[in-house]
N, C-alpha and C. Protein backbone atom coordinates (compact mmCIF):
# COMPACT_ATOMS: atom_id res chain seq x y z
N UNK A 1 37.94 75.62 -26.66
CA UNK A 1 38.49 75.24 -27.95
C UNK A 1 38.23 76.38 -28.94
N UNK A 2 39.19 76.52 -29.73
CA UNK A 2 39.07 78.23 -30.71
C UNK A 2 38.65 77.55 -31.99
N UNK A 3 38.44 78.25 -33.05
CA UNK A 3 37.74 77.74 -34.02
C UNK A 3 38.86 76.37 -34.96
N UNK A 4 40.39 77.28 -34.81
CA UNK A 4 41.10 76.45 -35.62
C UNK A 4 40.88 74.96 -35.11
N UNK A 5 41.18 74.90 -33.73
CA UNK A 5 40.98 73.60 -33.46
C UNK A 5 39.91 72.90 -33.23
N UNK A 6 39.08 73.75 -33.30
CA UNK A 6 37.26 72.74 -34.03
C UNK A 6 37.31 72.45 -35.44
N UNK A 7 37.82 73.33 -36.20
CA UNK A 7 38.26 72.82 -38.22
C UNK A 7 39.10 72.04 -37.81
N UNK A 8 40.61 71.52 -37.20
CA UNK A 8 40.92 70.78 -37.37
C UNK A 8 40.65 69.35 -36.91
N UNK A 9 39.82 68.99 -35.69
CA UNK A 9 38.85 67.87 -35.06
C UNK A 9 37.91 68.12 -35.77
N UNK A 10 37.33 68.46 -36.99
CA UNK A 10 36.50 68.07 -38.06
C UNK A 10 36.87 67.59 -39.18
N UNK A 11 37.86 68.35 -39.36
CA UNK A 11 38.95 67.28 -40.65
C UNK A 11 38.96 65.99 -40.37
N UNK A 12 39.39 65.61 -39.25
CA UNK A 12 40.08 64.18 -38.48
C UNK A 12 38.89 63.20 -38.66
N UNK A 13 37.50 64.13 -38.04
CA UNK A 13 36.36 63.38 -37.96
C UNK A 13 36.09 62.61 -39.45
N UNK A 14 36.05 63.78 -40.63
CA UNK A 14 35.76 63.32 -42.31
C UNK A 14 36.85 62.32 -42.54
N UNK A 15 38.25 62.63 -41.92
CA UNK A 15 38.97 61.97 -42.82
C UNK A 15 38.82 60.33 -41.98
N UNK A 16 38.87 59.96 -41.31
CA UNK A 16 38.32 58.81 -40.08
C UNK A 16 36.65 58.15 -41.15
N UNK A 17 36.08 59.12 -40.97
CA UNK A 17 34.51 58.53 -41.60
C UNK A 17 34.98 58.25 -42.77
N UNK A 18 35.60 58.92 -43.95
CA UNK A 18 35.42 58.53 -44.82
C UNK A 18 36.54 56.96 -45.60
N UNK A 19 37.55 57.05 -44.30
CA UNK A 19 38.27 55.25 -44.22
C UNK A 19 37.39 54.21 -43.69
N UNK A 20 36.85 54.56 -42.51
CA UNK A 20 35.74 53.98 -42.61
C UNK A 20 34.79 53.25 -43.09
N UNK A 21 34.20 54.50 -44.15
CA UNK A 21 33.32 53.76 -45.42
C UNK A 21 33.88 53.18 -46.38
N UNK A 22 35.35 53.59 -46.46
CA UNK A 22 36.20 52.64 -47.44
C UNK A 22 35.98 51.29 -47.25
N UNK A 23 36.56 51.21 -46.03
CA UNK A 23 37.02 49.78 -45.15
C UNK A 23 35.51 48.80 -45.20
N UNK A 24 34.36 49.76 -44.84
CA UNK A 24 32.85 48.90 -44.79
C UNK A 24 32.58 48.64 -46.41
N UNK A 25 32.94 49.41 -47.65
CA UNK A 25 33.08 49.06 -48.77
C UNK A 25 34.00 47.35 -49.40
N UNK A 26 34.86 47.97 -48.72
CA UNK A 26 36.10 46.86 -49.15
C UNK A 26 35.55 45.52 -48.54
N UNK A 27 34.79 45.75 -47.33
CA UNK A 27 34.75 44.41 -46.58
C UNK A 27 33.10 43.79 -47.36
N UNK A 28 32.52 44.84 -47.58
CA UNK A 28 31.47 44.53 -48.07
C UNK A 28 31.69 43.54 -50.01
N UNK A 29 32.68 44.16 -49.95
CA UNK A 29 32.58 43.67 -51.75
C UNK A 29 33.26 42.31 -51.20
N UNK A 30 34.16 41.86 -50.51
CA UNK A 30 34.73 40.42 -50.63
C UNK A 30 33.94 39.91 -49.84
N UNK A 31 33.02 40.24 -49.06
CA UNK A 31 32.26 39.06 -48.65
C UNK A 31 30.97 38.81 -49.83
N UNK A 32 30.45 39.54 -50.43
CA UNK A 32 30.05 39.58 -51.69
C UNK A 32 30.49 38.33 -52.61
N UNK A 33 32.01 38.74 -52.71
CA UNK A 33 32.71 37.87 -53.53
C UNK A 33 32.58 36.14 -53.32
N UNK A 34 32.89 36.51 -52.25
CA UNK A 34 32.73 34.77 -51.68
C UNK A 34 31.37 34.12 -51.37
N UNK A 35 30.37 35.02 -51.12
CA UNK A 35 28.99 34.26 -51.39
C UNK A 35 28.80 33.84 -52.56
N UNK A 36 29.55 34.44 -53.37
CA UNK A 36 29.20 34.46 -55.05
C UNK A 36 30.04 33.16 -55.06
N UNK A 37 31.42 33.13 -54.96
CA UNK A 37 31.46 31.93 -55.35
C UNK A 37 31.52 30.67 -55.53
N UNK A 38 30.72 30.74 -53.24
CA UNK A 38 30.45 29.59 -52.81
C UNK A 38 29.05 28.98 -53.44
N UNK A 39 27.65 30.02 -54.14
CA UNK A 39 26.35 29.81 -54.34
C UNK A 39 26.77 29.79 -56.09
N UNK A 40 27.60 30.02 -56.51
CA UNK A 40 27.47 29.88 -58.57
C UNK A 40 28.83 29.48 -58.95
N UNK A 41 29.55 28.59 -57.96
CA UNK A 41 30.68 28.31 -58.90
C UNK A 41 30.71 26.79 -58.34
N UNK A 42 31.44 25.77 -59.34
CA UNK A 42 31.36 24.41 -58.34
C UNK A 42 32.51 24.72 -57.55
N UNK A 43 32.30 23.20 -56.62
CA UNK A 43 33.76 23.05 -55.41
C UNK A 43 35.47 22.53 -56.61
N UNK A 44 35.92 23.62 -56.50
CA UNK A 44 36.91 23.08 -57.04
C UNK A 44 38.32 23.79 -56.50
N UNK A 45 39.56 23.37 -56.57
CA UNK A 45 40.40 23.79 -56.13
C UNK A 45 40.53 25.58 -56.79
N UNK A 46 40.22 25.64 -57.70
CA UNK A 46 39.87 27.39 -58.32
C UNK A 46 39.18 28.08 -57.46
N UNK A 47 38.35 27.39 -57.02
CA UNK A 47 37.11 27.99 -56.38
C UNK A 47 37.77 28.38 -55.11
N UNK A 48 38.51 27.73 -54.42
CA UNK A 48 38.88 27.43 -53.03
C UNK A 48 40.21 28.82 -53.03
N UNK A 49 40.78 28.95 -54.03
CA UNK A 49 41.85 29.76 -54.59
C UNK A 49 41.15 31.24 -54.38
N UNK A 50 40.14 31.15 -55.26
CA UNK A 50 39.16 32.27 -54.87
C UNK A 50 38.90 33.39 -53.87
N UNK A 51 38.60 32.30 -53.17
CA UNK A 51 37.92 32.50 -51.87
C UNK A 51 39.03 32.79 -51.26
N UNK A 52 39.91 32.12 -50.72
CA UNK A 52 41.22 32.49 -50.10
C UNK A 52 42.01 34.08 -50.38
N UNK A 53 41.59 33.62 -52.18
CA UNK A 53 42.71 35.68 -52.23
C UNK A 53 41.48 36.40 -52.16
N UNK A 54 40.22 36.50 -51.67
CA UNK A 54 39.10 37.17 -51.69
C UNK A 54 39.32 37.86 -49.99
N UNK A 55 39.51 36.83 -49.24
CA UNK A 55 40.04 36.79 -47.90
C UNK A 55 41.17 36.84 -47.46
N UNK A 56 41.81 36.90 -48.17
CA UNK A 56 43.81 37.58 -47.99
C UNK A 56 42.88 39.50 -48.04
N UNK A 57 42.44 39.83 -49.33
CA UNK A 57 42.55 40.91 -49.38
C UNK A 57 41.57 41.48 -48.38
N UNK A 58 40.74 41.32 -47.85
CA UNK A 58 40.11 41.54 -46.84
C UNK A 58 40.55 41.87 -45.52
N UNK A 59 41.82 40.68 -45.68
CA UNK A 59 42.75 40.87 -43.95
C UNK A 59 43.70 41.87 -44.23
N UNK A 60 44.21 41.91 -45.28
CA UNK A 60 45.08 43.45 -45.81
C UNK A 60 44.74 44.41 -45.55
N UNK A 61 43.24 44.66 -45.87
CA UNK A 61 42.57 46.35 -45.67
C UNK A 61 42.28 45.96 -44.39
N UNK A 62 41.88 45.16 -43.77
CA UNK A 62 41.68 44.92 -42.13
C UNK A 62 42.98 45.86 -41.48
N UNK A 63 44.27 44.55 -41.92
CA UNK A 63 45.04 45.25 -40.71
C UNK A 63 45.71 46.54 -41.12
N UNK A 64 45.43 47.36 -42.44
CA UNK A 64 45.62 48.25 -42.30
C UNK A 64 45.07 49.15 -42.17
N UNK A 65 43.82 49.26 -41.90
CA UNK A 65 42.65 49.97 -41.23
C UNK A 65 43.26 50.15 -39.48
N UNK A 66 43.87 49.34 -39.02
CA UNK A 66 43.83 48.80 -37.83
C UNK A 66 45.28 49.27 -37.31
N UNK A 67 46.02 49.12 -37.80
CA UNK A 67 47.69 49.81 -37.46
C UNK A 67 47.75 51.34 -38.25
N UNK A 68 47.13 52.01 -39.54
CA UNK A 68 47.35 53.39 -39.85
C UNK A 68 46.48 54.04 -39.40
N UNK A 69 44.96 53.42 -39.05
CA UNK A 69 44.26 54.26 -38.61
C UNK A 69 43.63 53.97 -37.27
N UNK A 70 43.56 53.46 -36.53
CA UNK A 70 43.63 52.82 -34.85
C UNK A 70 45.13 52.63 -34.09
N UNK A 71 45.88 53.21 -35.24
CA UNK A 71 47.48 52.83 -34.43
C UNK A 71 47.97 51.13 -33.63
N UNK A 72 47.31 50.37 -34.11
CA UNK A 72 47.46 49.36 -33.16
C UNK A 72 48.68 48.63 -33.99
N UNK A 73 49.64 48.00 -32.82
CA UNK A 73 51.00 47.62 -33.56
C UNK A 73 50.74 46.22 -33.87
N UNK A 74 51.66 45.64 -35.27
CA UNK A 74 51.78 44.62 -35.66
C UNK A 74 51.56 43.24 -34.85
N UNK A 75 51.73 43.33 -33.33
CA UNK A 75 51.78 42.14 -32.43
C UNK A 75 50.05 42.58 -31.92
N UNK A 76 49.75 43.60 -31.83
CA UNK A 76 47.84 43.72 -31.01
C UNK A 76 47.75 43.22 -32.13
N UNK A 77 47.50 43.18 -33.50
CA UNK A 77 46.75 42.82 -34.70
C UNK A 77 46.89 41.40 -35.13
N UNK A 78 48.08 40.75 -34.88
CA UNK A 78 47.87 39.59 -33.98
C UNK A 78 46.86 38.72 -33.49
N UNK A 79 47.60 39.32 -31.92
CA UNK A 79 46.60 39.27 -31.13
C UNK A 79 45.08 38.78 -31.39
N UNK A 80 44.77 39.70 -32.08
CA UNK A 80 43.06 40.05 -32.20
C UNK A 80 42.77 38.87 -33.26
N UNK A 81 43.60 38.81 -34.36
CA UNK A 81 43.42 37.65 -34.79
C UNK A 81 43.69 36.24 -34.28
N UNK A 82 44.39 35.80 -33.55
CA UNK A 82 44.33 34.76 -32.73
C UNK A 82 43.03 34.95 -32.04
N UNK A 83 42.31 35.57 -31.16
CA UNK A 83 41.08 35.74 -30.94
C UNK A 83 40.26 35.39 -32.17
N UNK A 84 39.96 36.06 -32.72
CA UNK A 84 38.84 36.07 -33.76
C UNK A 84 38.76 34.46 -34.03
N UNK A 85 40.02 33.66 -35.08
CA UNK A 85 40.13 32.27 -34.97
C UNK A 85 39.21 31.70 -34.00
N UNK A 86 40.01 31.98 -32.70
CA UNK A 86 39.03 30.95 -31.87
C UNK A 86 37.53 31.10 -31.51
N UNK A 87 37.57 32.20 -31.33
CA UNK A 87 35.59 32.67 -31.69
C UNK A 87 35.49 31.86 -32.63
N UNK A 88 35.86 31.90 -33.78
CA UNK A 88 35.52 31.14 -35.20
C UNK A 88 34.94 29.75 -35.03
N UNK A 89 36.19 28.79 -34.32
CA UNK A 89 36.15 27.24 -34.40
C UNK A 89 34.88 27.48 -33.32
N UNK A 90 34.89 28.14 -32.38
CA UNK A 90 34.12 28.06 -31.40
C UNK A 90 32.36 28.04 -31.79
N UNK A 91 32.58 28.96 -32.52
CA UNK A 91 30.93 28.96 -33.18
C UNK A 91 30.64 28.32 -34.18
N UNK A 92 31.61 27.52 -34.65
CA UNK A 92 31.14 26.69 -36.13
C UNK A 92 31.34 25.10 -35.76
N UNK A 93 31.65 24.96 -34.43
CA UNK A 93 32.43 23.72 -34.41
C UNK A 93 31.35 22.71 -33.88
């Protein structure tokens, strides 16, 4: 491998790490969000509203973490969520 193409598989590497830390950011602040406003807000249909677009935006930066930067197409992303679901019921049920 010549140097150009070690600078450019180091670019890839920063630019990869630093979506990454986006994505562990983004996921980190809405789960944040929703502890917050399951532990200091009452049960109310607001609340529930909340939580839901707290977790819409979460699955947004998900699947686009997941199809622009893992390439995975609209039907694997899916997929993976139909999985995940049933893990879900599976461990809470």
């Amino acid at each position: 491998m010549d140097n150009a193409e070690t600078r450019k598989l180091k670019r890839q590497i920063r630019a990869l790490k630093s979506a990454l830390k986006d994505l562990a950011s983004r996921a980190l602040l809405a789960s944040a969000q929703v502890d917050y406003l399951i532990v200091n807000e009452p049960s109310t249909v607001e609340r529930g509203k909340k939580i839901a677009a707290a977790l819409n935006d979460l699955d947004l930066e998900t699947d686009a973490a997941l199809h622009f930067g893992l390439d995975y197409s609209f039907p694997k992303i899916e997929q993976g969520r139909a999985k995940a679901k049933q893990l879900a019921v599976t461990k809470y049920k």
